[in-house]
C-alpha atoms as a PDB file:
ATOM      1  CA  UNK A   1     -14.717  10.584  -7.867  1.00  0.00           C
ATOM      2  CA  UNK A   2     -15.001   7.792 -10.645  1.00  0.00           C
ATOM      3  CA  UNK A   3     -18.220   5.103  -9.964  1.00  0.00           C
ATOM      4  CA  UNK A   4     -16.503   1.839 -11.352  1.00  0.00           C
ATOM      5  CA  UNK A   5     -18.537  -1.972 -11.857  1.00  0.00           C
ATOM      6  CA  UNK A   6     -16.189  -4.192  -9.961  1.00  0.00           C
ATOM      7  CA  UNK A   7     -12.353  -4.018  -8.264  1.00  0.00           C
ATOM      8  CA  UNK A   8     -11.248  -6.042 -11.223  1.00  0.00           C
ATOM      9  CA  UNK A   9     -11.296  -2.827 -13.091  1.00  0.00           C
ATOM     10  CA  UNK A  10      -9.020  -1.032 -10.547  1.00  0.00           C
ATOM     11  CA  UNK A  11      -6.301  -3.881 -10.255  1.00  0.00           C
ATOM     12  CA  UNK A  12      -2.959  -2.823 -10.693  1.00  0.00           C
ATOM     13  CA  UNK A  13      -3.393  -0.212 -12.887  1.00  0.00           C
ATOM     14  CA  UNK A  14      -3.201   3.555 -12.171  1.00  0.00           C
ATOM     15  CA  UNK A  15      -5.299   4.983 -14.597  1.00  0.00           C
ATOM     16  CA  UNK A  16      -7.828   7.729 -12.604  1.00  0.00           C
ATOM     17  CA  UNK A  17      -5.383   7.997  -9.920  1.00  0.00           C
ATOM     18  CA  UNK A  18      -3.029  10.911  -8.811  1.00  0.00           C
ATOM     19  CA  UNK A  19       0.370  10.596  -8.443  1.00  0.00           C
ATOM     20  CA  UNK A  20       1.685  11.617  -4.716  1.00  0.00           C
ATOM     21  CA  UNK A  21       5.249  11.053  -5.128  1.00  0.00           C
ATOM     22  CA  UNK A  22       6.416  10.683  -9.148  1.00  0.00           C
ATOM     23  CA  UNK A  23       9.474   8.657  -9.370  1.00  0.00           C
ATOM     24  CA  UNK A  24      11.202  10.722  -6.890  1.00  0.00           C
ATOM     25  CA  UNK A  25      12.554   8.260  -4.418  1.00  0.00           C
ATOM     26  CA  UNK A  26      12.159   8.266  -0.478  1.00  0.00           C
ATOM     27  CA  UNK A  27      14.547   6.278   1.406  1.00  0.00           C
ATOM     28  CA  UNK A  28      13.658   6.418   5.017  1.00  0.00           C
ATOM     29  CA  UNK A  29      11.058   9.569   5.687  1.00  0.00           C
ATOM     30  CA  UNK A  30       7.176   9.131   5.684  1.00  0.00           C
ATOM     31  CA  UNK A  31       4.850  10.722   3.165  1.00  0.00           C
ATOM     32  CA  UNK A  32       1.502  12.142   5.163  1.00  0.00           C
ATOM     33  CA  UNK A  33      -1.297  11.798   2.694  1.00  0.00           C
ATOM     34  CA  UNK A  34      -4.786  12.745   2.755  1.00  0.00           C
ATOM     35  CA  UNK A  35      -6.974   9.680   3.705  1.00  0.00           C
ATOM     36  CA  UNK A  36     -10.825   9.265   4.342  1.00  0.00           C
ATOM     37  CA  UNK A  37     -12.320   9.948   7.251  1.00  0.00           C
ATOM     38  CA  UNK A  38     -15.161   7.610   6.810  1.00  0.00           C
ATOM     39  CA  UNK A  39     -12.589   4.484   7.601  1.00  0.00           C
ATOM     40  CA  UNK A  40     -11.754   3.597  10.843  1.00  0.00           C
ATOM     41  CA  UNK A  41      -8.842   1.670  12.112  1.00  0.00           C
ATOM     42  CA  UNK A  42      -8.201   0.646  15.671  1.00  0.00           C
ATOM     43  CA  UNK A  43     -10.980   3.257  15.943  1.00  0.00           C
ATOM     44  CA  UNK A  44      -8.928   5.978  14.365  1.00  0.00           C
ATOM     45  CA  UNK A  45     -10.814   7.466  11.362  1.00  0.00           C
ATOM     46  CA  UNK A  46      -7.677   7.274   8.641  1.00  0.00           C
ATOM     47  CA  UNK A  47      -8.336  11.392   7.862  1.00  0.00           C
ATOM     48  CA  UNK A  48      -4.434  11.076   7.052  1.00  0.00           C
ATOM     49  CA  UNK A  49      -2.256   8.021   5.826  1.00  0.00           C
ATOM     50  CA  UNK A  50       1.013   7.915   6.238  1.00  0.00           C
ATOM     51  CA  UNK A  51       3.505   5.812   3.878  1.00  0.00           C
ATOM     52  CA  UNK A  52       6.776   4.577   4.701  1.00  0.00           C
ATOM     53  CA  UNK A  53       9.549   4.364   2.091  1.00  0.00           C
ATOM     54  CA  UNK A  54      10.409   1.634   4.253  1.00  0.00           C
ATOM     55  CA  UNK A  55       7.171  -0.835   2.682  1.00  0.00           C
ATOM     56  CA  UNK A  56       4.724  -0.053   5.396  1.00  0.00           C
ATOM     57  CA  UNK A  57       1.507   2.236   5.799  1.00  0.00           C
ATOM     58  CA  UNK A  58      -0.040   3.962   8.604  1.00  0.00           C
ATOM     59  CA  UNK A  59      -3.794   4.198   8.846  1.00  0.00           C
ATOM     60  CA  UNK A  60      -5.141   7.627  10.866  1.00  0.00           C
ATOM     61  CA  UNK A  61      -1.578   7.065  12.749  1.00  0.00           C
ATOM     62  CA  UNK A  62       2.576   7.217  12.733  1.00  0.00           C
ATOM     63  CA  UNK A  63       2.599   3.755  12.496  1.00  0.00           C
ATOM     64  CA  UNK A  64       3.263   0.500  10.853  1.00  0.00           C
ATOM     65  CA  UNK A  65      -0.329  -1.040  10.506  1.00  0.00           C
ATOM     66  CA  UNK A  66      -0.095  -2.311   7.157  1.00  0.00           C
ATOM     67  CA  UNK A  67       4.205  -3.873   6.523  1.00  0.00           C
ATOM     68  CA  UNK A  68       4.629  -4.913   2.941  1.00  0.00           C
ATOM     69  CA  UNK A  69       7.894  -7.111   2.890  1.00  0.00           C
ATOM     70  CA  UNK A  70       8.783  -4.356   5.382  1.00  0.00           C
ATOM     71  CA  UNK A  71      12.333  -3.674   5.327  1.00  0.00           C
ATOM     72  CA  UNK A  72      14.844  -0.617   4.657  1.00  0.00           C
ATOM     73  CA  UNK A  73      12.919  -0.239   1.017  1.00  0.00           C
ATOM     74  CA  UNK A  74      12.639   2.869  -1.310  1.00  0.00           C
ATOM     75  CA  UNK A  75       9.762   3.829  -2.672  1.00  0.00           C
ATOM     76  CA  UNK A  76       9.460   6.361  -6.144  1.00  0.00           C
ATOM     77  CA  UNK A  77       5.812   6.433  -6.794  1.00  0.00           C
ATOM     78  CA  UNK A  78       2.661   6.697  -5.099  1.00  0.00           C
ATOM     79  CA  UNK A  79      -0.511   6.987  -5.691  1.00  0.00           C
ATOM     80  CA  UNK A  80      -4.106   7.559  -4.637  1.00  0.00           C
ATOM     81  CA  UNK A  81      -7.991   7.562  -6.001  1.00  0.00           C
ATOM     82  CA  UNK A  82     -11.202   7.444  -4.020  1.00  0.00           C
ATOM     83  CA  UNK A  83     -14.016   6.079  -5.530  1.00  0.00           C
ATOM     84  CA  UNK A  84     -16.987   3.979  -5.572  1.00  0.00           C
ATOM     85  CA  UNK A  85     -17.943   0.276  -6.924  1.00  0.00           C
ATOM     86  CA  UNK A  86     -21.522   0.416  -7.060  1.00  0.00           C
ATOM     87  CA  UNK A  87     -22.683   2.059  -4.101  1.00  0.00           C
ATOM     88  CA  UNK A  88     -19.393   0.694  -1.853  1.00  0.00           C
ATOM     89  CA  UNK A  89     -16.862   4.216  -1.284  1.00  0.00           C
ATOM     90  CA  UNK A  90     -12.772   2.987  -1.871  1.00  0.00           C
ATOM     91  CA  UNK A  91      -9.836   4.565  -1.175  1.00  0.00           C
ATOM     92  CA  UNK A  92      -7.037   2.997  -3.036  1.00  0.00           C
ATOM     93  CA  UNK A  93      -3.063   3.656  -2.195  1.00  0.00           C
ATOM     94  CA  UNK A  94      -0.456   2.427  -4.430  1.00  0.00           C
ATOM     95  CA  UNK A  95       3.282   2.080  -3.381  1.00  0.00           C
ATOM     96  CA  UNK A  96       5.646   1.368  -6.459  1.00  0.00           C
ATOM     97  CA  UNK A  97       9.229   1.301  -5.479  1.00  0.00           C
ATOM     98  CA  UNK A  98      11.976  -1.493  -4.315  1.00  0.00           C
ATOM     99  CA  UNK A  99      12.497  -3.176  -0.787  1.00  0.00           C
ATOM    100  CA  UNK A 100      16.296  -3.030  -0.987  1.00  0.00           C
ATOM    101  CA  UNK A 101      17.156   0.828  -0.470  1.00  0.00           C
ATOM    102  CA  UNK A 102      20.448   0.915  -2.283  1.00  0.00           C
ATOM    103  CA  UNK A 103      19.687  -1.763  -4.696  1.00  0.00           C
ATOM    104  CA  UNK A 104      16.751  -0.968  -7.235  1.00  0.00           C
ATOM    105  CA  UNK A 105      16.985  -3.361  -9.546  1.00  0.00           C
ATOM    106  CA  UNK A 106      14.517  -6.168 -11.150  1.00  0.00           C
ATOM    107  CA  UNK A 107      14.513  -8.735  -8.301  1.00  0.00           C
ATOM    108  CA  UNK A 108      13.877  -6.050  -5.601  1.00  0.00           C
ATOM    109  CA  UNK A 109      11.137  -4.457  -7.324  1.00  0.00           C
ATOM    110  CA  UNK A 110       8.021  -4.214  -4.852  1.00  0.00           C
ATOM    111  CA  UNK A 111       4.473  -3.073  -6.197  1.00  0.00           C
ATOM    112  CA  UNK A 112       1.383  -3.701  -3.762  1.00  0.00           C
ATOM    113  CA  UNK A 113      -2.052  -1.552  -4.102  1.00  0.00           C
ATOM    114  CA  UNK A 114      -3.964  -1.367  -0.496  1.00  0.00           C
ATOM    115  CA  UNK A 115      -7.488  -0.648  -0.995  1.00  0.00           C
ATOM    116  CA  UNK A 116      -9.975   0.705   1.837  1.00  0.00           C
ATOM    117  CA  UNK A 117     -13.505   0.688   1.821  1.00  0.00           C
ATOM    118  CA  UNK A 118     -16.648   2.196   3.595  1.00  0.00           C
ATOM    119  CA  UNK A 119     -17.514  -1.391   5.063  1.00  0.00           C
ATOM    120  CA  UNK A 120     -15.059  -1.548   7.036  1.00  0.00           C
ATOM    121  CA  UNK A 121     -12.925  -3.760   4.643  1.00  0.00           C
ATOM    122  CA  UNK A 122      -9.346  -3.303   3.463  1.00  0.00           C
ATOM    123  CA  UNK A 123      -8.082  -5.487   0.558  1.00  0.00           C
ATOM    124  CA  UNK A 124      -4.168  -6.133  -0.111  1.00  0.00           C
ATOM    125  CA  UNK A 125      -2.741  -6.395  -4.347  1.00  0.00           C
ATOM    126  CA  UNK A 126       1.231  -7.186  -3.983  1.00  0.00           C
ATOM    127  CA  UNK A 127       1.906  -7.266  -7.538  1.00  0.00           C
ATOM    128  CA  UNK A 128       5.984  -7.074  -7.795  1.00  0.00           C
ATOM    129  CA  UNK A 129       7.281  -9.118  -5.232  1.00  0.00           C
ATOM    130  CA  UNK A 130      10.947  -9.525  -4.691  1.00  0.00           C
ATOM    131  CA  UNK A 131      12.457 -12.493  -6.394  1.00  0.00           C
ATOM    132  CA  UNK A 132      14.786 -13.658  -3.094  1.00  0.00           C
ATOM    133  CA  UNK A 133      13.665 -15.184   0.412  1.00  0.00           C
ATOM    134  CA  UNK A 134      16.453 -12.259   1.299  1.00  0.00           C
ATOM    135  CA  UNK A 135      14.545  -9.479   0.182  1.00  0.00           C
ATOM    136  CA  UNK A 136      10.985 -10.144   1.301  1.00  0.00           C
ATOM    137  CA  UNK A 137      11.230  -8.356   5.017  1.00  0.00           C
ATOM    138  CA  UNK A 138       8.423  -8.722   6.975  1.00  0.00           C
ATOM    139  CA  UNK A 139       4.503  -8.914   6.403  1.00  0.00           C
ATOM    140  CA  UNK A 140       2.027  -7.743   8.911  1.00  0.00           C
ATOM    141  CA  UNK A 141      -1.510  -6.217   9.351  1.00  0.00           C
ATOM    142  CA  UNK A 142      -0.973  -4.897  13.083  1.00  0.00           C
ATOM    143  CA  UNK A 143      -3.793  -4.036  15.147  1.00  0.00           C
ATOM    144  CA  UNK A 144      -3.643  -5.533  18.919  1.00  0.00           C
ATOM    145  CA  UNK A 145      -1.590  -8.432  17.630  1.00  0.00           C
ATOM    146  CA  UNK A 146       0.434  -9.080  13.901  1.00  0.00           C
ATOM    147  CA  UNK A 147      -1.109 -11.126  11.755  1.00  0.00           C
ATOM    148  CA  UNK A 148       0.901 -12.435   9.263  1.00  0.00           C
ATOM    149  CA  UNK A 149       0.632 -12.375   5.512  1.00  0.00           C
ATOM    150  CA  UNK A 150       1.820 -14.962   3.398  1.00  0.00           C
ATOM    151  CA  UNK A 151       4.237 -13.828   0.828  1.00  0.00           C
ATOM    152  CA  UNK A 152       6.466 -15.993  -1.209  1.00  0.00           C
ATOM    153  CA  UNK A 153       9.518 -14.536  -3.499  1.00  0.00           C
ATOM    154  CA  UNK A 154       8.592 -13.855  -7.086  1.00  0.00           C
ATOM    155  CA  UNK A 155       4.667 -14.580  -6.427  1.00  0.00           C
ATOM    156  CA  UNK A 156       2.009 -11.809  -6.646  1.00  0.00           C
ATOM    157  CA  UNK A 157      -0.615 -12.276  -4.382  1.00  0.00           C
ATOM    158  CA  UNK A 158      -3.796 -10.663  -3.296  1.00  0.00           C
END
């Protein structure tokens, strides 16, 4: 477990993580990861995470919590490091893959880094967002209600 300065330093990069899934794609199955306990979400400690090829995560539960231009996607990569900045524990996910299934190219390319921390706090990174209106799906935190998350075509956001 790494101790870093600040979240700058973890910022779409994935140097100190591991890889999960290495650029072998999943289409529309979920990948059950190991989480942390110590974060809760809809008071359900997030011991496992599960992440959708279709652009969503699921935090402690089989469900879509966290949608990322959610839509029939394909993800190749993920990854995951736990950590600390200062005394604050992370967990950081990474999903690296496309939000068009059968159409990986350049403007469907979808990149986003969730990040979890002891507080209580989660913090989103998209960095590769799909370059069409058509391709950005939908983007949610759900807990009781959706609450939306602006995302514009072709414009990283955090």
């Amino acid at each position: 477990m790494a101790n870093y300065n600040s979240l700058s330093e973890l910022l779409n990069t994935i140097s100190g993580m591991t890889a999960i899934r290495d650029n072998s794609p999943n289409d529309d199955s979920t990948d059950t990861i190991t989480g942390v306990s110590w974060f809760k979400f809809k008071n359900t400690a997030a011991a496992n995470i599960y992440v959708s090829g279709n652009c969503w995560v699921g935090l402690g539960s089989v469900a879509e919590h966290v949608q990322v231009c959610r839509r029939d996607g394909k993800v190749f990569c993920i990854y995951t490091q736990e950590g600390t900045i200062g005394a604050v524990r992370f967990f950081k996910l990474r999903w690296d893959g496309y939000s068009v299934w059968n159409n990986n190219i350049a403007s469907t390319a979808l990149t986003f880094e969730l990040f979890l921390f002891d507080k209580g706090d989660m913090y989103l990174n998209v960095i590769k967002v799909p370059a069409d209106t058509a391709y950005l799906g939908t983007s949610n935190l759900i807990g009781d209600t959706a609450y939306p998350i602006a995302i514009a075509a072709g414009t990283p956001v955090e």
